[in-house]
PDB file of N, CA and C in Angstrom:
ATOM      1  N   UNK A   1     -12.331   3.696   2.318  1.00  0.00           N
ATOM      2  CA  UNK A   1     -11.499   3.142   3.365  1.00  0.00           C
ATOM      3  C   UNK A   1     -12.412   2.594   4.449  1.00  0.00           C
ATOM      4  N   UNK A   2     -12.162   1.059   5.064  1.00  0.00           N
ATOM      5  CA  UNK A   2     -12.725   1.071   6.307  1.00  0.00           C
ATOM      6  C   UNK A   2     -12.965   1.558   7.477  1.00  0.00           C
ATOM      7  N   UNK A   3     -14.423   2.016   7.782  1.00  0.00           N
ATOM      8  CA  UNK A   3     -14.291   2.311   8.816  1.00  0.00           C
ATOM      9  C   UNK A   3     -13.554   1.755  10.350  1.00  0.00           C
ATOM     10  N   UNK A   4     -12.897   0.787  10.371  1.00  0.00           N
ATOM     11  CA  UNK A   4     -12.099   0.257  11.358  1.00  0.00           C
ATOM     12  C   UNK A   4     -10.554   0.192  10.303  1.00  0.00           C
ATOM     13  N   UNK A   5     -10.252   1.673  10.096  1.00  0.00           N
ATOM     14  CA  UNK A   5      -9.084   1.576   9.652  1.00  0.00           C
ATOM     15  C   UNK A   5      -8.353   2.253  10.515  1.00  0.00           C
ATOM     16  N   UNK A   6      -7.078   1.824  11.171  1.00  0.00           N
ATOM     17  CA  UNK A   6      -6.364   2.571  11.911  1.00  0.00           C
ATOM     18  C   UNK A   6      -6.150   4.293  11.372  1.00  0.00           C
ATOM     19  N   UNK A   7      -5.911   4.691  10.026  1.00  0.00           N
ATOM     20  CA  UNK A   7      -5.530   5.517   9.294  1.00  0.00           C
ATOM     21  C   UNK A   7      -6.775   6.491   9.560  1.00  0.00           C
ATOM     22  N   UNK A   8      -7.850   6.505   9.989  1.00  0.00           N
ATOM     23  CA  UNK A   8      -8.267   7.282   9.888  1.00  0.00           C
ATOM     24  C   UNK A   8      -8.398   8.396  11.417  1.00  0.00           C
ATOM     25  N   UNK A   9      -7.790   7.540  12.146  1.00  0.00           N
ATOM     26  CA  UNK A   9      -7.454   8.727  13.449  1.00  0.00           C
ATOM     27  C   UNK A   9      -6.696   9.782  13.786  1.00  0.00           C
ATOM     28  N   UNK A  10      -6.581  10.329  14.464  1.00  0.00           N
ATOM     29  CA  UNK A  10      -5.597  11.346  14.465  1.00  0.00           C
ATOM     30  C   UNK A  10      -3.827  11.358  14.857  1.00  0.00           C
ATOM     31  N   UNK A  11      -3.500   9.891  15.047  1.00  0.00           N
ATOM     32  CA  UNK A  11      -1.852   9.712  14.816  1.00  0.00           C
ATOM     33  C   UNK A  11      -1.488   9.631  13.534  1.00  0.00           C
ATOM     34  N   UNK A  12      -1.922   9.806  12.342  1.00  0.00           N
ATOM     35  CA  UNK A  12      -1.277   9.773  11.212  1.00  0.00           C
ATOM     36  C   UNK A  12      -2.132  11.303  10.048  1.00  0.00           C
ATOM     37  N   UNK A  13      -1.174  11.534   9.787  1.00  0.00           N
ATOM     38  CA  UNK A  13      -0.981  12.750   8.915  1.00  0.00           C
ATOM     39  C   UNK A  13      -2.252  12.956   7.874  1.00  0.00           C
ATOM     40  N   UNK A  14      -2.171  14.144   7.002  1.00  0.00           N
ATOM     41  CA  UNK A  14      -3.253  13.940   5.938  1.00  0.00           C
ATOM     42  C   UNK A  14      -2.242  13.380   5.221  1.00  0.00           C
ATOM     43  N   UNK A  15      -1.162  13.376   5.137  1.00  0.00           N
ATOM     44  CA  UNK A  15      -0.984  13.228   3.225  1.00  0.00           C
ATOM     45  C   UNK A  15      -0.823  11.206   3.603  1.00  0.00           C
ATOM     46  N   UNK A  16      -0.654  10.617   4.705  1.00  0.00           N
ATOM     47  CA  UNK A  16      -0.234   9.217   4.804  1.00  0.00           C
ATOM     48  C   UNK A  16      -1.376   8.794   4.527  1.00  0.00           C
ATOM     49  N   UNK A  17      -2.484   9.412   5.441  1.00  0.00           N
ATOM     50  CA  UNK A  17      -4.473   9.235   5.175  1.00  0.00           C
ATOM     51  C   UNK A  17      -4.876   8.607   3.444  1.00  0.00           C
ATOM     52  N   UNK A  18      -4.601   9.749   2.925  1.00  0.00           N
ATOM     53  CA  UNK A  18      -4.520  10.049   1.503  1.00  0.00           C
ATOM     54  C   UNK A  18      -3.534   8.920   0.579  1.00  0.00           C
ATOM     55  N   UNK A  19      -2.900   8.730   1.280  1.00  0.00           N
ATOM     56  CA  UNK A  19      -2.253   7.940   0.637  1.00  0.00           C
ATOM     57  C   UNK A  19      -2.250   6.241   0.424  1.00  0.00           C
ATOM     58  N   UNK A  20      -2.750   6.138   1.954  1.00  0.00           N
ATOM     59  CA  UNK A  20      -3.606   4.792   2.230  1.00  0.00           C
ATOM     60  C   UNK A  20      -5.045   4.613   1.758  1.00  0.00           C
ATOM     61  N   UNK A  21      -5.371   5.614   1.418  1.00  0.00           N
ATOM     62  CA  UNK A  21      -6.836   5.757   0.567  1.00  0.00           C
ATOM     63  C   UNK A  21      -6.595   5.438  -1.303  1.00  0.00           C
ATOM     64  N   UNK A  22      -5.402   5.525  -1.438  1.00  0.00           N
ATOM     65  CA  UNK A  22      -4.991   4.983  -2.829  1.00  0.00           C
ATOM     66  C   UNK A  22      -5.906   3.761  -3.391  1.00  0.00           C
ATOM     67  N   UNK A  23      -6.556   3.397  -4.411  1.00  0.00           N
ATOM     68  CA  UNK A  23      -6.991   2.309  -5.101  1.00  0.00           C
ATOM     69  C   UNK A  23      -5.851   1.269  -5.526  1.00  0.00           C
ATOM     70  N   UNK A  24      -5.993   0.092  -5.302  1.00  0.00           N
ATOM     71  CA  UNK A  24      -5.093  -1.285  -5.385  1.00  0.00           C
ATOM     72  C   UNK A  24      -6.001  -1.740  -6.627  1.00  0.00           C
ATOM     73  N   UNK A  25      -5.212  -2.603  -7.676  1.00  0.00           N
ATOM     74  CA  UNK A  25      -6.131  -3.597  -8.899  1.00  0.00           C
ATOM     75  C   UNK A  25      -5.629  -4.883  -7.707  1.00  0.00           C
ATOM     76  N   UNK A  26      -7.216  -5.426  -7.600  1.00  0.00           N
ATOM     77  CA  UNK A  26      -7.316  -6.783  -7.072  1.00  0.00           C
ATOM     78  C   UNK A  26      -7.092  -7.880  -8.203  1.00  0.00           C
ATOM     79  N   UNK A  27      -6.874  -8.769  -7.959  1.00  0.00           N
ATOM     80  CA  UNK A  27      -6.620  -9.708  -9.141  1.00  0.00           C
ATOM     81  C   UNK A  27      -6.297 -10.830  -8.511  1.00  0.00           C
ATOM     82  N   UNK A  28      -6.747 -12.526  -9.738  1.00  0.00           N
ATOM     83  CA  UNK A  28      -6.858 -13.519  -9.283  1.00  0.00           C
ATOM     84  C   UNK A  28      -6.217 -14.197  -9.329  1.00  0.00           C
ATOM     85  N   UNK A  29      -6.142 -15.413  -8.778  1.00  0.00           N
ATOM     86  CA  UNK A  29      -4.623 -16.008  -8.887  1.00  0.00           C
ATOM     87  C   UNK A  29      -3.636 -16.281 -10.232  1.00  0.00           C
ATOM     88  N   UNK A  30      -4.420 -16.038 -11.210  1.00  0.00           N
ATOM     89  CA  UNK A  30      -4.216 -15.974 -12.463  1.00  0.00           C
ATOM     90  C   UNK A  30      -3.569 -14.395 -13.233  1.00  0.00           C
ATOM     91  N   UNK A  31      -3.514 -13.623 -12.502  1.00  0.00           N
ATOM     92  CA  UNK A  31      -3.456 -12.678 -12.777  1.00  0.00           C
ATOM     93  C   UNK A  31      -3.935 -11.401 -13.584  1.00  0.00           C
ATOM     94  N   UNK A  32      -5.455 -11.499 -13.624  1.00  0.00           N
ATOM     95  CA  UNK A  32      -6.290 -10.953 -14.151  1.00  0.00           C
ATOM     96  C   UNK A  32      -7.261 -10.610 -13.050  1.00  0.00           C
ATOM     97  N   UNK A  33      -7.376  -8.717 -13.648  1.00  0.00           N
ATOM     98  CA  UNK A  33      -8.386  -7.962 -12.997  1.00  0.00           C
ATOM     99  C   UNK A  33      -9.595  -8.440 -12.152  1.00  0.00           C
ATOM    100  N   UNK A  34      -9.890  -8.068 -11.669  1.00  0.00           N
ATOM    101  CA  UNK A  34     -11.415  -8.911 -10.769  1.00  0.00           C
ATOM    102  C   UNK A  34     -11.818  -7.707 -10.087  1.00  0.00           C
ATOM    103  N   UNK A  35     -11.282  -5.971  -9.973  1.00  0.00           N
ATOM    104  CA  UNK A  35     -11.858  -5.163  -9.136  1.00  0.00           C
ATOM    105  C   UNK A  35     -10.679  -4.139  -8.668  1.00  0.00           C
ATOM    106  N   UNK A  36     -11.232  -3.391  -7.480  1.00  0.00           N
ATOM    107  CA  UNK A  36     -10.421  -2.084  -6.950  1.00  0.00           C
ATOM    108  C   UNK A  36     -10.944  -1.859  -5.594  1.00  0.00           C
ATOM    109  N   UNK A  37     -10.010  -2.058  -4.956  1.00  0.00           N
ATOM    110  CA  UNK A  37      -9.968  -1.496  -3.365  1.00  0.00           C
ATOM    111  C   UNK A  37      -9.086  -0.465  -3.027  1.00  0.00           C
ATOM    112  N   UNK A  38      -9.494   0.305  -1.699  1.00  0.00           N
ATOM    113  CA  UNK A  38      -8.291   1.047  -0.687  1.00  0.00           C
ATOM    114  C   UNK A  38      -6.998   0.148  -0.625  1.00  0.00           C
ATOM    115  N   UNK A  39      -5.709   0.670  -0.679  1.00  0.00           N
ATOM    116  CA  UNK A  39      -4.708   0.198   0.056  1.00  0.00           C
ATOM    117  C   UNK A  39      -5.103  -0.250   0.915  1.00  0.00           C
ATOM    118  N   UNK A  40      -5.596   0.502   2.032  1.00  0.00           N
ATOM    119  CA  UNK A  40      -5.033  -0.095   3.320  1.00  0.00           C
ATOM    120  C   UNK A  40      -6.335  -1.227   3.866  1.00  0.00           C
ATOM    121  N   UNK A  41      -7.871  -1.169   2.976  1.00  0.00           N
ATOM    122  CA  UNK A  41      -8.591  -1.970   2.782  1.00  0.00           C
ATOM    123  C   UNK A  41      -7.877  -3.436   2.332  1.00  0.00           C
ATOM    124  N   UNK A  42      -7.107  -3.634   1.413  1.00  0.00           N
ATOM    125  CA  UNK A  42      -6.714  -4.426   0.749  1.00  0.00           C
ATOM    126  C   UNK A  42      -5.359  -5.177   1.984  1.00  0.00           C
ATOM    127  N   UNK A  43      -5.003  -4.441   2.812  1.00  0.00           N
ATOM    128  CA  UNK A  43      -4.222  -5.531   3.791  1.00  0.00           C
ATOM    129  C   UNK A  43      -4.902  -5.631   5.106  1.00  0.00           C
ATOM    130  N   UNK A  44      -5.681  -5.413   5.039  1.00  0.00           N
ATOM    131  CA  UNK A  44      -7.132  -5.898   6.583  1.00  0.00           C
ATOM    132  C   UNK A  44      -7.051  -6.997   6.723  1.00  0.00           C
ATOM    133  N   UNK A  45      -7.341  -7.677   7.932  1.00  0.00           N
ATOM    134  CA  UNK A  45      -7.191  -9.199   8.064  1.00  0.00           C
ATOM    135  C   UNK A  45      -6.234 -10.138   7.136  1.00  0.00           C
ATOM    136  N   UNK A  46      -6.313 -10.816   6.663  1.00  0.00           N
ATOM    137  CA  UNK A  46      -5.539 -11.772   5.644  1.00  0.00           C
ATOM    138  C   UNK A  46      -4.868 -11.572   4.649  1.00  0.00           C
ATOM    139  N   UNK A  47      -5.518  -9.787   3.912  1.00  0.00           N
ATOM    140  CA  UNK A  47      -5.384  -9.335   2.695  1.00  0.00           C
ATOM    141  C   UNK A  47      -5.759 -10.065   1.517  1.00  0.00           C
ATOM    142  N   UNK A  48      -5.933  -9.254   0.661  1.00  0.00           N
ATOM    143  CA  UNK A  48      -6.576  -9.149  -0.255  1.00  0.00           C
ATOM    144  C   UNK A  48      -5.477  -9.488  -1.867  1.00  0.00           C
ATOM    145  N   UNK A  49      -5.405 -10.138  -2.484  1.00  0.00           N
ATOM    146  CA  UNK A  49      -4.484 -10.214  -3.776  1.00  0.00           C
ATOM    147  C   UNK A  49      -4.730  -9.319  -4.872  1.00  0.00           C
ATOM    148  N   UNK A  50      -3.334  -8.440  -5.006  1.00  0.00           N
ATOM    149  CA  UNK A  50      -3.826  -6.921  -5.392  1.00  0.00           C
ATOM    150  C   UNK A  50      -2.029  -7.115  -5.993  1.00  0.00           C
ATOM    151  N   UNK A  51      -2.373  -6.198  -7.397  1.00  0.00           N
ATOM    152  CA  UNK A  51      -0.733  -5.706  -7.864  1.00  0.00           C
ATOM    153  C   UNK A  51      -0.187  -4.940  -6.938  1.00  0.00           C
ATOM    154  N   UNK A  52       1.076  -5.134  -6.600  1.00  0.00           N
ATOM    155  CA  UNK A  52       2.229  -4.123  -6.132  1.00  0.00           C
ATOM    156  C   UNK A  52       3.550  -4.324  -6.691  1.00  0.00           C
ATOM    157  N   UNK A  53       4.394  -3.271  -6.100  1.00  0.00           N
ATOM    158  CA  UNK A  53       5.763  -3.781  -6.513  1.00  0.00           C
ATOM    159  C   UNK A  53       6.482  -2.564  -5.690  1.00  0.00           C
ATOM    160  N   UNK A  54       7.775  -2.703  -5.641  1.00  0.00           N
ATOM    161  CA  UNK A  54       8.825  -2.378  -4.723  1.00  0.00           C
ATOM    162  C   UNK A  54       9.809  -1.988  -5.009  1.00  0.00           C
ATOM    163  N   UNK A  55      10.889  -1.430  -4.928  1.00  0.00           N
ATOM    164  CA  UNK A  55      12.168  -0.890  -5.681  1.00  0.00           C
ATOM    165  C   UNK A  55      12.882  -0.916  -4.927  1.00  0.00           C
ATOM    166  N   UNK A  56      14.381  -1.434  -4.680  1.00  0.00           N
ATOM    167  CA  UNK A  56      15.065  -1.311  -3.683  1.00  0.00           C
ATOM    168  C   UNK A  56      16.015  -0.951  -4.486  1.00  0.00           C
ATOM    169  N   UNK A  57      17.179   0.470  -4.186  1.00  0.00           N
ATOM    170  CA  UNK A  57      18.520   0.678  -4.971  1.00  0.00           C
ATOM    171  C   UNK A  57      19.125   0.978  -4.043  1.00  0.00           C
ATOM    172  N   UNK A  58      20.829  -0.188  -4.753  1.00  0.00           N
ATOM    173  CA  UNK A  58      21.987  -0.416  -3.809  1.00  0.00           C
ATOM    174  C   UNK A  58      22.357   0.516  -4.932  1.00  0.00           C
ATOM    175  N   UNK A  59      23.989   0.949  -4.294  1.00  0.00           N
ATOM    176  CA  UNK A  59      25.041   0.886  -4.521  1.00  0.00           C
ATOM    177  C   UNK A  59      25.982   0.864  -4.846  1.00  0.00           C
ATOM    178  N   UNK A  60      27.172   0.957  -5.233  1.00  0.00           N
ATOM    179  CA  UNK A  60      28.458   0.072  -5.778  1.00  0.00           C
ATOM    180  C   UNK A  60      28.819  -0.640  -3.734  1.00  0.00           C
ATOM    181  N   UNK A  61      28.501  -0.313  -3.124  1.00  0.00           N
ATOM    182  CA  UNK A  61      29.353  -0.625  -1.889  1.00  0.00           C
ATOM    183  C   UNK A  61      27.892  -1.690  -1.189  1.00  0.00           C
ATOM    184  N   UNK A  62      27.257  -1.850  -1.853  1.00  0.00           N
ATOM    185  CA  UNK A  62      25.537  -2.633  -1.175  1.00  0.00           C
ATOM    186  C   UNK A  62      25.123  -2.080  -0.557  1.00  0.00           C
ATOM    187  N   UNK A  63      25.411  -0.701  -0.263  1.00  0.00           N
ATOM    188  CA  UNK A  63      23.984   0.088   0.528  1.00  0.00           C
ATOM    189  C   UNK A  63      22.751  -0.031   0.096  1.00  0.00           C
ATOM    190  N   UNK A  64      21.937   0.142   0.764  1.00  0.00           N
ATOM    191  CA  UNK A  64      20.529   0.258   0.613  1.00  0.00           C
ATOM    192  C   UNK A  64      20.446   1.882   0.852  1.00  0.00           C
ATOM    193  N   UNK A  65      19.620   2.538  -0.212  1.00  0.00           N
ATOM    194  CA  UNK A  65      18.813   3.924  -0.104  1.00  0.00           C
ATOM    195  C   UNK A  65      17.752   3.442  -0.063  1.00  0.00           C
ATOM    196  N   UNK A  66      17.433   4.556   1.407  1.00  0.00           N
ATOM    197  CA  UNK A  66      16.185   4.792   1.913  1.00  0.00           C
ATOM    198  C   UNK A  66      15.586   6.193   1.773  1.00  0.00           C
ATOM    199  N   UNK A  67      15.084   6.368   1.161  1.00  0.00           N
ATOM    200  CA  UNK A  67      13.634   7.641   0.868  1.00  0.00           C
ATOM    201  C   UNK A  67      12.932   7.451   2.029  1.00  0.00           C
ATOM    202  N   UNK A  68      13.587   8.967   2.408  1.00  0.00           N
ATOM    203  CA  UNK A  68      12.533   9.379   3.696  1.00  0.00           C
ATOM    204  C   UNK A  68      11.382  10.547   3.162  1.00  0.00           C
ATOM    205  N   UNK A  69      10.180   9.976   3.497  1.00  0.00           N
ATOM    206  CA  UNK A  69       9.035  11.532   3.162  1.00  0.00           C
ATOM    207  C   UNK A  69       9.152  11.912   4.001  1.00  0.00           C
ATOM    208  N   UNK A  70       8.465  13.342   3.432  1.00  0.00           N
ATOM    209  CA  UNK A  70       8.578  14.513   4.168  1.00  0.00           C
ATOM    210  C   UNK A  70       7.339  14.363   5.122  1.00  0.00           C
TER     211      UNK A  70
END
């Protein structure tokens, strides 16, 4: 993790720390491997092009559930 990472001070938790310390697959515009960074390395300045993905579950009524951690 960078040393000019917000995450590493004392407003955020161990397990969020830890969790922003996660490894990202970087990859090129093509979509092939090229390497491995920190999460939270990987959205520094401009960011970095890295797999993710997201899950959002509605509903029958279109709610959105939100997962709160502990």
């Amino acid at each position: 993790m960078s040393k000019n990472s917000p995450f590493l001070d004392d407003e955020y938790d161990e397990s969020q720390s830890e969790m922003m310390n996660e490894m990202v697959i970087l990859v090129d515009e093509n979509d092939f491997q090229i390497g491995s960074m920190s999460k939270v390395d990987s959205h520094i300045g401009e960011g970095t092009l890295h797999r993710a993905f997201s899950v959002l579950l509605f509903n029958s009524s279109q709610e959105l559930l939100i997962h709160k951690r502990a």
